[in-house]
Protein backbone atom coordinates (compact mmCIF):
# COMPACT_ATOMS: atom_id res chain seq x y z
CA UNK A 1 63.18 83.90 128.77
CA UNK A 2 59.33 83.46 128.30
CA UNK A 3 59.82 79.44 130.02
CA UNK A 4 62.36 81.10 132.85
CA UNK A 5 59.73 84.08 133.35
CA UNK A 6 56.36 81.42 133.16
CA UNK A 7 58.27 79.29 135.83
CA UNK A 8 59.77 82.21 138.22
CA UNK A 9 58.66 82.35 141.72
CA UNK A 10 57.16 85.61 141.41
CA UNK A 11 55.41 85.45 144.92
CA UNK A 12 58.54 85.74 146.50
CA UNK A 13 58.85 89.01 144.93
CA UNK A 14 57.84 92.87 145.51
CA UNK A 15 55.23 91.70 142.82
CA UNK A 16 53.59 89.26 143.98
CA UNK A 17 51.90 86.01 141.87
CA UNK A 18 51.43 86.87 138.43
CA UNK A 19 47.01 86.43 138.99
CA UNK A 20 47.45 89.42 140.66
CA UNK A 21 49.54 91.51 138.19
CA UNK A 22 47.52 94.37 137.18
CA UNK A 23 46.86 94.68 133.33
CA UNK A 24 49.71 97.37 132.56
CA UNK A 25 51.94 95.09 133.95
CA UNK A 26 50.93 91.96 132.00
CA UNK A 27 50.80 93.92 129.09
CA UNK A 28 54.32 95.29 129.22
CA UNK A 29 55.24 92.30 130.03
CA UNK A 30 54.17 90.79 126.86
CA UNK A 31 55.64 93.24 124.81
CA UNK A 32 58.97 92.88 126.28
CA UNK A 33 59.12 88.94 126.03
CA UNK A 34 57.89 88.64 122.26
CA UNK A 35 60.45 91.30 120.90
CA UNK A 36 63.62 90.37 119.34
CA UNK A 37 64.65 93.56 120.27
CA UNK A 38 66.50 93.74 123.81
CA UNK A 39 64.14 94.87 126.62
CA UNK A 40 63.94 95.06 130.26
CA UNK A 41 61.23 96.35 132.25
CA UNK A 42 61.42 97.62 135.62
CA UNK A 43 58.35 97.28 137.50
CA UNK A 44 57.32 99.23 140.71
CA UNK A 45 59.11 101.53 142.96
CA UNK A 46 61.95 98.67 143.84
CA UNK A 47 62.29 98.47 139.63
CA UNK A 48 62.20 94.95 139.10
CA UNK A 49 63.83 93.38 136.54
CA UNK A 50 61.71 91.07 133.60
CA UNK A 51 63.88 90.96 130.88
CA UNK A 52 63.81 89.28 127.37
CA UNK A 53 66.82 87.17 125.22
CA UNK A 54 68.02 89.80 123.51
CA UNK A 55 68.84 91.64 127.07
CA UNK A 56 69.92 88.54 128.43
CA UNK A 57 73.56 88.57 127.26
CA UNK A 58 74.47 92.30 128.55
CA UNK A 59 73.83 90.76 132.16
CA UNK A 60 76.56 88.23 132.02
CA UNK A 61 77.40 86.27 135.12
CA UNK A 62 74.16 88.58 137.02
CA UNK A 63 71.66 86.56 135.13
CA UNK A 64 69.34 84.27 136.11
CA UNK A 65 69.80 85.92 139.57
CA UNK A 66 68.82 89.53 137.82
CA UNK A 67 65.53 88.05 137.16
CA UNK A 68 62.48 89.06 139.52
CA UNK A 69 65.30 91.05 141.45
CA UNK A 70 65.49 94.99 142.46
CA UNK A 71 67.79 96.68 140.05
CA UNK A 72 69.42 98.48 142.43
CA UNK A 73 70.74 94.90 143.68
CA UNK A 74 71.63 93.77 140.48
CA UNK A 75 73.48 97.04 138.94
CA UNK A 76 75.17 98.53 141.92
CA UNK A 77 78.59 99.49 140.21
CA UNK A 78 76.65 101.88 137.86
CA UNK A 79 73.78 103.10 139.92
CA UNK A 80 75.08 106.76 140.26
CA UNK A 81 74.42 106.85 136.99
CA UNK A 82 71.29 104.76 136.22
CA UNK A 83 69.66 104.96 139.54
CA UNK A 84 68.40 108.89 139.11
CA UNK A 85 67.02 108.32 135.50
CA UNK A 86 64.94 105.43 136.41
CA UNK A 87 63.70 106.98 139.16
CA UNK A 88 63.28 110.04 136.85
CA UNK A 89 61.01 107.90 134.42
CA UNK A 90 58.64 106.72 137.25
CA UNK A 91 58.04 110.27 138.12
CA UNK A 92 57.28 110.76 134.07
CA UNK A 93 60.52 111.62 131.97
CA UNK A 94 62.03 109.69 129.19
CA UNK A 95 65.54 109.71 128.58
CA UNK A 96 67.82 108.49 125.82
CA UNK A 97 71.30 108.08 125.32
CA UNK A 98 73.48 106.98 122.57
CA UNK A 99 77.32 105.22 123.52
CA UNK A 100 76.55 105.64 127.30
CA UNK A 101 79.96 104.40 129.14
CA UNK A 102 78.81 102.00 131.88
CA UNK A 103 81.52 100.16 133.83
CA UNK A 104 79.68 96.85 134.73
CA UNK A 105 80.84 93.66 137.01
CA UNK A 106 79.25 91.06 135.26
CA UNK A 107 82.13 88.95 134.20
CA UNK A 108 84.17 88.84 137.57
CA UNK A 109 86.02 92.39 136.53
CA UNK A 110 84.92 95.89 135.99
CA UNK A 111 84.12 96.17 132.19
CA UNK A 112 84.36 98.89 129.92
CA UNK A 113 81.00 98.96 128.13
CA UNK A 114 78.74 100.78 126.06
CA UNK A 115 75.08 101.12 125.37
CA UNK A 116 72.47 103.10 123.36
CA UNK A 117 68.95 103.43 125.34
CA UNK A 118 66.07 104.69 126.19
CA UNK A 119 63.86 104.70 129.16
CA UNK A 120 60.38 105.26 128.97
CA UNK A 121 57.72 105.42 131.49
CA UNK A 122 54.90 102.72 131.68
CA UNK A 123 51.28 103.47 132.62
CA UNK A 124 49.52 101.17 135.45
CA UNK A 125 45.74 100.71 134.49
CA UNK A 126 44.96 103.77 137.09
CA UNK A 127 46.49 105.92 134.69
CA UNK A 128 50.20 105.99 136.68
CA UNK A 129 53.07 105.32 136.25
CA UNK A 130 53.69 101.97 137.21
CA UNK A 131 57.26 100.97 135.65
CA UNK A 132 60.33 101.72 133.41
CA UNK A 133 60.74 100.11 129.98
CA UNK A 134 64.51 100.22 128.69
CA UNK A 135 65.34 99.80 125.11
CA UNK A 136 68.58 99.18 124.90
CA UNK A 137 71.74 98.09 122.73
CA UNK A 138 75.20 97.39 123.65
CA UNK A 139 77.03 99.10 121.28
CA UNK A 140 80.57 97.99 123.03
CA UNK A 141 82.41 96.57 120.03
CA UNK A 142 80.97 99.46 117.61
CA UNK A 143 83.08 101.80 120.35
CA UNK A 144 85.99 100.18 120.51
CA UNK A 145 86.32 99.29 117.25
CA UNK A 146 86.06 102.91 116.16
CA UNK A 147 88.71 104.67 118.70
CA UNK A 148 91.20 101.18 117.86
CA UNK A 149 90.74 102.02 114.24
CA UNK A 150 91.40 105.77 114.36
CA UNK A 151 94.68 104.91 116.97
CA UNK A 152 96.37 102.87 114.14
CA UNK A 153 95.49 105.77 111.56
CA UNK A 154 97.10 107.97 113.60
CA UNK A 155 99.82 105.56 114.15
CA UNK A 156 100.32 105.27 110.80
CA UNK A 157 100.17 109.51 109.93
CA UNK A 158 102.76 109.98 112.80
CA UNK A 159 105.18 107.23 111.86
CA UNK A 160 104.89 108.59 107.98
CA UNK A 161 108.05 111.08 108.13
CA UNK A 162 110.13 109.20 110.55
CA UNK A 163 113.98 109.38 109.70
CA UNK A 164 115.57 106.16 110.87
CA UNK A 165 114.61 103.19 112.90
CA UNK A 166 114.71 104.40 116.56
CA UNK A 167 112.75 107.83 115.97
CA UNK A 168 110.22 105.00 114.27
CA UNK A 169 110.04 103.76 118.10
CA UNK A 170 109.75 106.77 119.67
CA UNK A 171 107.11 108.25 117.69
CA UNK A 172 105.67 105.02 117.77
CA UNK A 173 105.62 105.02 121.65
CA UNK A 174 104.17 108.67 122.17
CA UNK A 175 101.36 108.29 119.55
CA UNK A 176 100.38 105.35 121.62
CA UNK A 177 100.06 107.32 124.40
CA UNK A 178 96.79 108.51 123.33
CA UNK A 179 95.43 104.90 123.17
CA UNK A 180 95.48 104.61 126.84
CA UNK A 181 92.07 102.87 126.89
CA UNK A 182 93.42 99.51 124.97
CA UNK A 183 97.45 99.95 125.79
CA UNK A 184 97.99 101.39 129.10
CA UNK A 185 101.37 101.63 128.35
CA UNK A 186 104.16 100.72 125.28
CA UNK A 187 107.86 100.11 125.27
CA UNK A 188 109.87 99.24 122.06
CA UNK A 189 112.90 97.43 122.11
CA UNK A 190 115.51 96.90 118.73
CA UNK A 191 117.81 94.43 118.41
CA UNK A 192 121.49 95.86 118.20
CA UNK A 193 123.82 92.41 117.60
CA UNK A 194 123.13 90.57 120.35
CA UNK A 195 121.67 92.64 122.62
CA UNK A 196 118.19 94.30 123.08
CA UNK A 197 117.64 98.49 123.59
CA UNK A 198 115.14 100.14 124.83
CA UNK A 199 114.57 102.55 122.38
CA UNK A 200 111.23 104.17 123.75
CA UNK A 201 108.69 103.69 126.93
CA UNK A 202 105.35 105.30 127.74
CA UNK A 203 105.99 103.46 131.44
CA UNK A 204 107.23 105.37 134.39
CA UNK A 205 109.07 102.22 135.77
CA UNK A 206 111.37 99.67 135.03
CA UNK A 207 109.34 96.86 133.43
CA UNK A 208 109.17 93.95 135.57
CA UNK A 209 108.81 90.34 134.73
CA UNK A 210 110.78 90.18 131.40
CA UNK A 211 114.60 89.65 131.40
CA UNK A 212 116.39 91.00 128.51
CA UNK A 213 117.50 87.54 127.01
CA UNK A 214 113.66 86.84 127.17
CA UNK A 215 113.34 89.79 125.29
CA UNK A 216 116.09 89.31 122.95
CA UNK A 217 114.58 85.56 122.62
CA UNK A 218 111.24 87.39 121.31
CA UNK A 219 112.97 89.02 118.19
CA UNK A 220 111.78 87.35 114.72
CA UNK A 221 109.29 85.16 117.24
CA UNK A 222 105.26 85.06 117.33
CA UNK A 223 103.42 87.08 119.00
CA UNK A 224 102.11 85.93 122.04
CA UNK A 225 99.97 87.28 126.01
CA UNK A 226 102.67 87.31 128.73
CA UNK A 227 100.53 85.86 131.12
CA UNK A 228 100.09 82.38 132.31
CA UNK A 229 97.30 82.77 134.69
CA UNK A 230 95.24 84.12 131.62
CA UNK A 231 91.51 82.79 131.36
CA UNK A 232 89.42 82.63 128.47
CA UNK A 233 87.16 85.70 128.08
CA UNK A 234 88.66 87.98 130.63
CA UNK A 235 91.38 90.85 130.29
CA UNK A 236 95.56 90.28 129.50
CA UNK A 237 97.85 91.66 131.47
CA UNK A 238 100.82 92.05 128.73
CA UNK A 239 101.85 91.73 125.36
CA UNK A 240 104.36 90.97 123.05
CA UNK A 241 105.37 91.04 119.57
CA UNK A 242 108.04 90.68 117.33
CA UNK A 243 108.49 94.01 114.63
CA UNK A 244 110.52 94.74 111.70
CA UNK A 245 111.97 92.35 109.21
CA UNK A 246 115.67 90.29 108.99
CA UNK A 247 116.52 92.23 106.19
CA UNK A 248 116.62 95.72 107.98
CA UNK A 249 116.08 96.03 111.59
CA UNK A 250 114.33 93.86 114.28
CA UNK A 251 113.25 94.76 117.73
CA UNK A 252 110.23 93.83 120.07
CA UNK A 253 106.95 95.99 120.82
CA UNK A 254 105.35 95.40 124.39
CA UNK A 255 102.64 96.91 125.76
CA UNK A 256 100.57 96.35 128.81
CA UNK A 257 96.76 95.77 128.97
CA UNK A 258 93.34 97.23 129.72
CA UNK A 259 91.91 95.66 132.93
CA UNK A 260 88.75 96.54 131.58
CA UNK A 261 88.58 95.12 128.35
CA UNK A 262 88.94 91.21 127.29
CA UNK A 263 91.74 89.89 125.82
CA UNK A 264 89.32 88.85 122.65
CA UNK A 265 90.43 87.67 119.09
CA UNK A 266 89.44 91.56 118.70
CA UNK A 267 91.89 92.83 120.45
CA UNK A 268 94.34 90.72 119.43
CA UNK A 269 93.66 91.42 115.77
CA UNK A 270 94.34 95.44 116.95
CA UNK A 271 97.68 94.54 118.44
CA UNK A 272 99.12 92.75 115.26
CA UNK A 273 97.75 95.63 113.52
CA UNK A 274 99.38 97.88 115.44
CA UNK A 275 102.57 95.55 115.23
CA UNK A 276 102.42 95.30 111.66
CA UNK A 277 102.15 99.39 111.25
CA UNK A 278 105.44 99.95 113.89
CA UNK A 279 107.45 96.86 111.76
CA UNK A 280 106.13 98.63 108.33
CA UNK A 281 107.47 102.10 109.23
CA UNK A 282 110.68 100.51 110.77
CA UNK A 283 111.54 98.66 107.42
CA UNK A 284 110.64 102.29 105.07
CA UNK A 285 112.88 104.11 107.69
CA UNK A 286 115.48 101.37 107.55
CA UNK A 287 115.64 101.28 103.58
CA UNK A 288 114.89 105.11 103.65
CA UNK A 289 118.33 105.73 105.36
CA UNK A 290 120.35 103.30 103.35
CA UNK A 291 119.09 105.24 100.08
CA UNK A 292 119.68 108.81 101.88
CA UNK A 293 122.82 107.84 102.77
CA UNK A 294 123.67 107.19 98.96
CA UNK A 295 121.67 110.00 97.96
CA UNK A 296 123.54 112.39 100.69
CA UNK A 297 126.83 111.06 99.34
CA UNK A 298 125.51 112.35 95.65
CA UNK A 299 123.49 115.74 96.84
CA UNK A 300 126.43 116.69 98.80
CA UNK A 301 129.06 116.14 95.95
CA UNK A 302 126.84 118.18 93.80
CA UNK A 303 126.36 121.13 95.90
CA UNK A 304 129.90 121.48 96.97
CA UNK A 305 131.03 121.65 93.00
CA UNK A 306 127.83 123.92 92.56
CA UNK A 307 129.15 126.34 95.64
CA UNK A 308 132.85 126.39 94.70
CA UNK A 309 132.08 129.72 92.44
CA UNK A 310 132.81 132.26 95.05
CA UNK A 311 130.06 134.24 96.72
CA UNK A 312 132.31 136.89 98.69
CA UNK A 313 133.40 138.85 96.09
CA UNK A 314 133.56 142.76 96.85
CA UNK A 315 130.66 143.32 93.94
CA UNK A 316 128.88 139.52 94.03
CA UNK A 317 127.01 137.53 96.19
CA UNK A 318 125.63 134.11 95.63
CA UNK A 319 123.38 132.31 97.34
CA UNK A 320 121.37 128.79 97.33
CA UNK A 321 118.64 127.13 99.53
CA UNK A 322 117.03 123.79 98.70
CA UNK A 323 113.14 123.25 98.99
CA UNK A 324 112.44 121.85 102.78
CA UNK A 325 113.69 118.19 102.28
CA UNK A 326 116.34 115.66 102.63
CA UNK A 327 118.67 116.30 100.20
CA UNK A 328 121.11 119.31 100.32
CA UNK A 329 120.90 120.41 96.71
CA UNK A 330 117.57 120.51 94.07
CA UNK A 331 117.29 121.24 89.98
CA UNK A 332 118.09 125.17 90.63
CA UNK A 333 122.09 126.17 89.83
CA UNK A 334 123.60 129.38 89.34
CA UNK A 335 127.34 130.00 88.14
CA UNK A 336 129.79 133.18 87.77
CA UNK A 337 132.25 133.18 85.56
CA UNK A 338 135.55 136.10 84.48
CA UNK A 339 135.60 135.73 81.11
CA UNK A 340 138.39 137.42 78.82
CA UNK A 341 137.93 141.45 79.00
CA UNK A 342 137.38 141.71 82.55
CA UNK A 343 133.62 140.84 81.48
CA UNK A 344 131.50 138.65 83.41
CA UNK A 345 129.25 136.10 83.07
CA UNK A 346 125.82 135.26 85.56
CA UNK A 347 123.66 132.24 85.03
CA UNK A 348 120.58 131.25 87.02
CA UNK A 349 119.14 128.64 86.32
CA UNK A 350 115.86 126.17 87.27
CA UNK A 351 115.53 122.59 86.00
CA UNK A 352 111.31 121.21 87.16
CA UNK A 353 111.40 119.71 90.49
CA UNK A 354 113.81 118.74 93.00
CA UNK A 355 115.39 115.99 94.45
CA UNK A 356 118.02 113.51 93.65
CA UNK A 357 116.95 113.56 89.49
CA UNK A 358 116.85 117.28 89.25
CA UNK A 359 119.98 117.66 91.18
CA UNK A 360 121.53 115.54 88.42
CA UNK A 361 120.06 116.92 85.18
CA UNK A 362 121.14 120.66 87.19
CA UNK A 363 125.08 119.32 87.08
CA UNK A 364 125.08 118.70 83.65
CA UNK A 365 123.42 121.65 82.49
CA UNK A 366 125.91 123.38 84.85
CA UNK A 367 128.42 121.40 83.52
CA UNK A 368 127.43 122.61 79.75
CA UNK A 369 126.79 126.08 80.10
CA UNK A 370 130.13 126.76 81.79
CA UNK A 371 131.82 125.52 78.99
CA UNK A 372 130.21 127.26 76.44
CA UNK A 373 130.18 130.38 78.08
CA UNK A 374 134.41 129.91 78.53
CA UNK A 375 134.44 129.37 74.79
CA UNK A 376 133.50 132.72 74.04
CA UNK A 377 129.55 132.40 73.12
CA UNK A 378 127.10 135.08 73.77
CA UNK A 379 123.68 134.29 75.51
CA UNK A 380 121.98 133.72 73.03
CA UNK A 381 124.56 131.31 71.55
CA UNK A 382 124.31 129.68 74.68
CA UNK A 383 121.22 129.28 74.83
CA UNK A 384 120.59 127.53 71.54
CA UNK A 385 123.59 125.21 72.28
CA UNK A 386 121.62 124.68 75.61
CA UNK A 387 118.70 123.75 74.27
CA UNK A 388 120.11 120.64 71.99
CA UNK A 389 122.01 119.42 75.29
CA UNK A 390 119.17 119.77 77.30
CA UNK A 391 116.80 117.59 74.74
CA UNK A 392 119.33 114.74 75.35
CA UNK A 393 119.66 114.81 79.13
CA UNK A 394 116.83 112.81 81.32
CA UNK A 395 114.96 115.87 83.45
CA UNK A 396 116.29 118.59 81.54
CA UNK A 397 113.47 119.22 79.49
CA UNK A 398 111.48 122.21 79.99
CA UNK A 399 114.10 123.90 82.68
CA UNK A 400 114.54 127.54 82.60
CA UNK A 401 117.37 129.53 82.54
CA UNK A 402 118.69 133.66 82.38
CA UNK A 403 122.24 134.39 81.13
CA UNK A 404 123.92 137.91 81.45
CA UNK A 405 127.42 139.13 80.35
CA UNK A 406 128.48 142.42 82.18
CA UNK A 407 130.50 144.59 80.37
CA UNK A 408 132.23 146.89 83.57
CA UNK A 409 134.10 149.32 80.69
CA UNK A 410 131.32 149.87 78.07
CA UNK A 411 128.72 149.48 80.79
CA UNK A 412 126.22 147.06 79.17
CA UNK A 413 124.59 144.08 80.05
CA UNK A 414 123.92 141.42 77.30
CA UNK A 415 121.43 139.14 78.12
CA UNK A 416 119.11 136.25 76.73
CA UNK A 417 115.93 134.50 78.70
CA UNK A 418 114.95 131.01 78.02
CA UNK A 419 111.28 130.95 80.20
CA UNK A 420 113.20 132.01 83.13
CA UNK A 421 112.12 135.18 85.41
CA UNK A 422 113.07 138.64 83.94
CA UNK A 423 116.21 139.81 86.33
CA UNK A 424 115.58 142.55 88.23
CA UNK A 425 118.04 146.28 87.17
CA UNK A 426 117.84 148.60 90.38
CA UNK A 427 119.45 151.85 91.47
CA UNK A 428 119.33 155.08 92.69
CA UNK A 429 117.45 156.14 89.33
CA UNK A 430 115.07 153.30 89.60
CA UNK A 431 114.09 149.64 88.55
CA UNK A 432 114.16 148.23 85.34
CA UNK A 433 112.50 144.67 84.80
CA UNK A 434 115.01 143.17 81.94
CA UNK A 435 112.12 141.15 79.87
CA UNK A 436 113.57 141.34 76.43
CA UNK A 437 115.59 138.59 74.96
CA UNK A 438 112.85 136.46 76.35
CA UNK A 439 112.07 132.98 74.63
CA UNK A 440 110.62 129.41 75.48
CA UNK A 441 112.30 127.17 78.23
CA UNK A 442 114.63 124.48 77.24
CA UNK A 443 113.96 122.11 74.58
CA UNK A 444 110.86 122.68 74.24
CA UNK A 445 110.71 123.34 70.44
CA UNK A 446 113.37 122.20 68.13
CA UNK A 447 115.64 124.06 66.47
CA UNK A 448 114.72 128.13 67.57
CA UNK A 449 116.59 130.78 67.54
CA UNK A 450 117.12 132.30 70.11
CA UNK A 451 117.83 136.49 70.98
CA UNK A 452 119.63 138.50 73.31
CA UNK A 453 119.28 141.67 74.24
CA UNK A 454 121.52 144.40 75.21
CA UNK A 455 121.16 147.48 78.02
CA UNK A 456 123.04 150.16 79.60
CA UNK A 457 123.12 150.59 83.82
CA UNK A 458 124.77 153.19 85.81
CA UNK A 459 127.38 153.39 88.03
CA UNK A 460 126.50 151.15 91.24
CA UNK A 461 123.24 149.91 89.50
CA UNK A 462 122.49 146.12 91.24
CA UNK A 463 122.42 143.05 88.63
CA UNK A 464 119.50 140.49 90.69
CA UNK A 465 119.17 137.59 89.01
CA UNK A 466 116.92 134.58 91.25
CA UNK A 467 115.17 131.46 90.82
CA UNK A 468 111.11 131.46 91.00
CA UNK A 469 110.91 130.24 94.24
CA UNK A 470 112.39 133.42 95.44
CA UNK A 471 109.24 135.37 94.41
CA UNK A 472 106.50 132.42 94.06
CA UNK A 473 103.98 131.63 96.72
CA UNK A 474 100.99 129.03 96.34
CA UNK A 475 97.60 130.77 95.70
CA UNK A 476 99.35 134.18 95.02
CA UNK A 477 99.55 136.25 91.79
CA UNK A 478 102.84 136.11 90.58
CA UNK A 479 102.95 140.14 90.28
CA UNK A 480 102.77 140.43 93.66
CA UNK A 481 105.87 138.03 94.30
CA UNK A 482 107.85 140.73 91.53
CA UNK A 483 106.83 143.32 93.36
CA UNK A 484 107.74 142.36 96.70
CA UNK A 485 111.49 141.78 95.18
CA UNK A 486 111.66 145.48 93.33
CA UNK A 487 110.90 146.98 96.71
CA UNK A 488 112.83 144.47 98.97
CA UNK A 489 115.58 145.41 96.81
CA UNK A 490 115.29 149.35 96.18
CA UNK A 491 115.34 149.50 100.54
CA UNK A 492 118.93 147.90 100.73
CA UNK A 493 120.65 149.67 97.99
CA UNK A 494 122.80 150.90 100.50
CA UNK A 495 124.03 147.72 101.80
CA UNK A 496 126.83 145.42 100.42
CA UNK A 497 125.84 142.74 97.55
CA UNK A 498 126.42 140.15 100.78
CA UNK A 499 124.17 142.04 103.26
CA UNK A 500 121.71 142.46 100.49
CA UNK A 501 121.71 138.97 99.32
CA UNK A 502 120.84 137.50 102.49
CA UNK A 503 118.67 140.41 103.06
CA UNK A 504 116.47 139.33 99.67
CA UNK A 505 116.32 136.05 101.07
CA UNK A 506 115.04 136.98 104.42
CA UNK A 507 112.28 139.26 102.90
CA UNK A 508 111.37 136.93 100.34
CA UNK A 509 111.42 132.88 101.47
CA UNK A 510 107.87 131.18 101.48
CA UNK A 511 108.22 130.42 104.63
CA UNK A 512 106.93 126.81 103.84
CA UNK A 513 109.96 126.43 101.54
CA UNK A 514 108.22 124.25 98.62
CA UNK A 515 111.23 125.00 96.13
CA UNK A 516 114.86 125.93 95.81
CA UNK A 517 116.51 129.24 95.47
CA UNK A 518 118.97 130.44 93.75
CA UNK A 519 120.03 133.85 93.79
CA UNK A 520 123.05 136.31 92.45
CA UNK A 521 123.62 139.63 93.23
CA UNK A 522 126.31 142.03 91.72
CA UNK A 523 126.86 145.80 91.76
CA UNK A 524 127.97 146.85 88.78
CA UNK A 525 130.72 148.82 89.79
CA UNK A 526 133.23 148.16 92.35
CA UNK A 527 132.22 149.94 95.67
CA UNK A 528 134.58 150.26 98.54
């Protein structure tokens, strides 16, 4: 730029030959040319341009003309918004800005661009103001790069929990809506046999151009611009790529262009990004359902053996919600039994976490306490048995569990704990918290011995006996949770053991549901 300003016909210009520049001038001028650091002055009240090499590039197609020239001439398409602070920094003011949007014509098409500067006012050797100096730096690429990054995170978080292939496509299609800047619009097609669906559009009409077999010819294909008048360095009109995999489900993304950004091994490198994220979540969905389907088959098995005990008896109710999930049953159980003597038997239990592995350690220990309960063993007997079972059963270790016998003639309740939640006594008279007969959960040391413990209850007394995540809530103190049960339950004494237990539930549920329930109610005597 030094050679190109040295040999410039500068007499043709508002500033005349260059013996005549006044010392401010020549000075600035200086400075600007032996800086690596882009520059352009603007000299005089038609601010014209001397630039260096560094500014050079941000002119594109409007250099050399921009040279020696007004800048109103050469920056028209922005001078709403450049004009007034040039003009504002030959009356005295500097100005700065950092990621200034400038749409510039300087590549045949009106460019999305971005630039950090600063324009400072330049004395004359009177003591005046005699030009602008602008230190600038595109900062374009730092822009886009940023906002294309933090669409394919967001991509990515929305596409996370999506159940099966085409929800993949629609939330894939209406996260993409806020990346209007790079993909003015998305559609996404899947293969079904030998057709193509539409699964999901952003566009308002019927895309044009692309006939389904063209579409359908895409599928397991390379990615490639739908647009043969393309030129090198300016912007694509549409897209196309090929997403998913053979071995679960295949479709086709297309989306259609920014007219104001290139279509640059940049933007390319975003689309096949954003390809890759859509053809990621549609394989997870795909295998996701294949393995829910199995695991629905299992859950739903397991819950419908768990349920068969019935929970409309005139004196019990019993009642079981899974933690907010997939699967219809977790590692909490209960079980009601008749046992000889008109006695009968309640069992809550809670094996640690939930899921698929939980759901299966809960059947067996189900399974086992069942039968030795039917053989005629006390709690406590039950309990011991329980805990050499559970010490041989994957996922059983550590799970909790409260067994009661009720005793309707002698009016007792024998009970034993193993790290389970004291069950809650309540009637007219009052609450009792039944905490005795209390030992370690499960298998956790060989060989105990366990206790039970025996108490009296009067005549239409309530027997609750619950799961933790009836009274638990994150970041709470777990006497809160026992108290909010005691007085949810001393307020519906009046209602039936149904009414009630749905009642409990109602009060009680963390309403972000992080872990099963189970819960029995029974009035302990029969009430008409």
């Amino acid at each position: 730029m030094g050679a190109l300003v040295a040999a410039h016909d500068w007499s043709a210009t508002p500033l005349g030959h260059p013996d005549g520049w006044p010392a401010g001038l020549r000075l600035a001028t200086q400075i600007v040319l032996t800086t690596r650091f882009p520059m352009l002055l603007a000299w005089g009240p038609d601010l014209v341009k001397i630039y260096n090499d560094g500014y050079r590039p941000m002119l594109g197609d409007k250099h050399p003309q921009a040279l020696g020239a007004p800048a109103r001439e050469i920056w028209p398409e922005v001078w709403d918004i450049i004009g007034p602070l040039l003009e504002a920094s030959l009356g005295g003011a500097t100005s700065s800005f950092e990621h200034q949007l400038l749409e510039l014509d300087r590549n045949g098409y009106l460019e999305e661009s971005y630039f950090s500067f600063c324009y400072s006012p330049v004395r004359d050797d009177d003591g005046t103001v005699g030009g602008v100096l602008d230190v600038v730096t595109e900062t374009t690429e730092q822009v886009v790069n940023r906002r294309r990054l933090e669409c394919v995170a967001d991509l990515a978080a929305e596409l996370v929990t999506a159940h099966d292939v085409a929800e993949v496509g629609r939330r894939a299609v209406a996260s993409l809506r806020t990346c209007v800047d790079d993909i003015a619009s998305a559609e996404v097609h899947l293969a079904v046999g030998d057709q193509i669906v539409q699964v999901a559009t952003s566009r308002r009409a019927v895309i044009d151009g692309i006939a389904p077999e063209d579409l359908r010819g895409m599928v397991g294909g390379e990615p490639r611009l739908l647009d043969p008048t393309w030129e090198e360095g300016r912007p694509g009109h549409r897209w196309a790529s090929p997403i998913g995999a053979a071995t679960s489900a295949q479709g086709v993304l297309v989306v259609d262009l920014s007219p104001k950004r290139p279509f640059d091994d940049g933007y390319r490198t975003y689309l096949e990004l954003i390809a890759r994220t859509i053809g990621a979540a549609i394989d997870h969905a795909h295998t996701r359902s294949a393995e829910l389907g199995e695991q629905r088959r299992i859950s739903d098995a397991l819950q419908s053996a768990m349920l068969q005990p019935a929970s409309d008896l005139p004196t019990v109710a019993a009642r079981y919600l899974p933690a907010t999930g997939n699967l219809s049953v977790g590692g909490d159980w209960y079980d009601v039994l008749g046992l000889d003597d008109g006695r009968r038997a309640l069992v809550v239990g809670d094996c640690v976490g939930h899921g698929l592995e939980a759901a299966a350690a809960m059947g067996q220990l189900r399974t086992a306490s069942r039968t030795l309960l039917l053989e005629g063993r006390g709690p406590a007997e039950v309990l011991e048995s329980m805990d050499r079972f559970a010490s041989s059963v994957t996922g059983a270790a550590c799970a909790t569990m409260a067994c009661a016998v009720v005793d309707l003639e002698a009016r007792s309740i024998t009970y034993a704990l193993a790290g389970h939640p004291a069950p809650l006594l309540a009637g007219p008279g009052g609450a009792t918290w039944l905490t005795e007969g209390s030992g370690l959960p499960l298998a956790v040391v060989g060989g105990q011995r366990r206790c039970q413990a025996v108490t009296s209850f009067d005549p239409d007394d309530l027997l609750v006996l619950y799961s933790d995540g009836l009274i638990e809530r994150r970041g709470e103190d777990i006497d809160i949770g026992f108290e909010r049960l005691r007085a949810a339950a001393a307020a519906r004494l009046d209602q039936s053991v149904q009414q009630l237990a749905d009642g409990l539930l109602d009060d009680l549920l963390d309403p972000e549901g992080r872990d099963d329930v189970a819960l029995v109610v029974k009035r302990l005597a029969t009430r008409h």
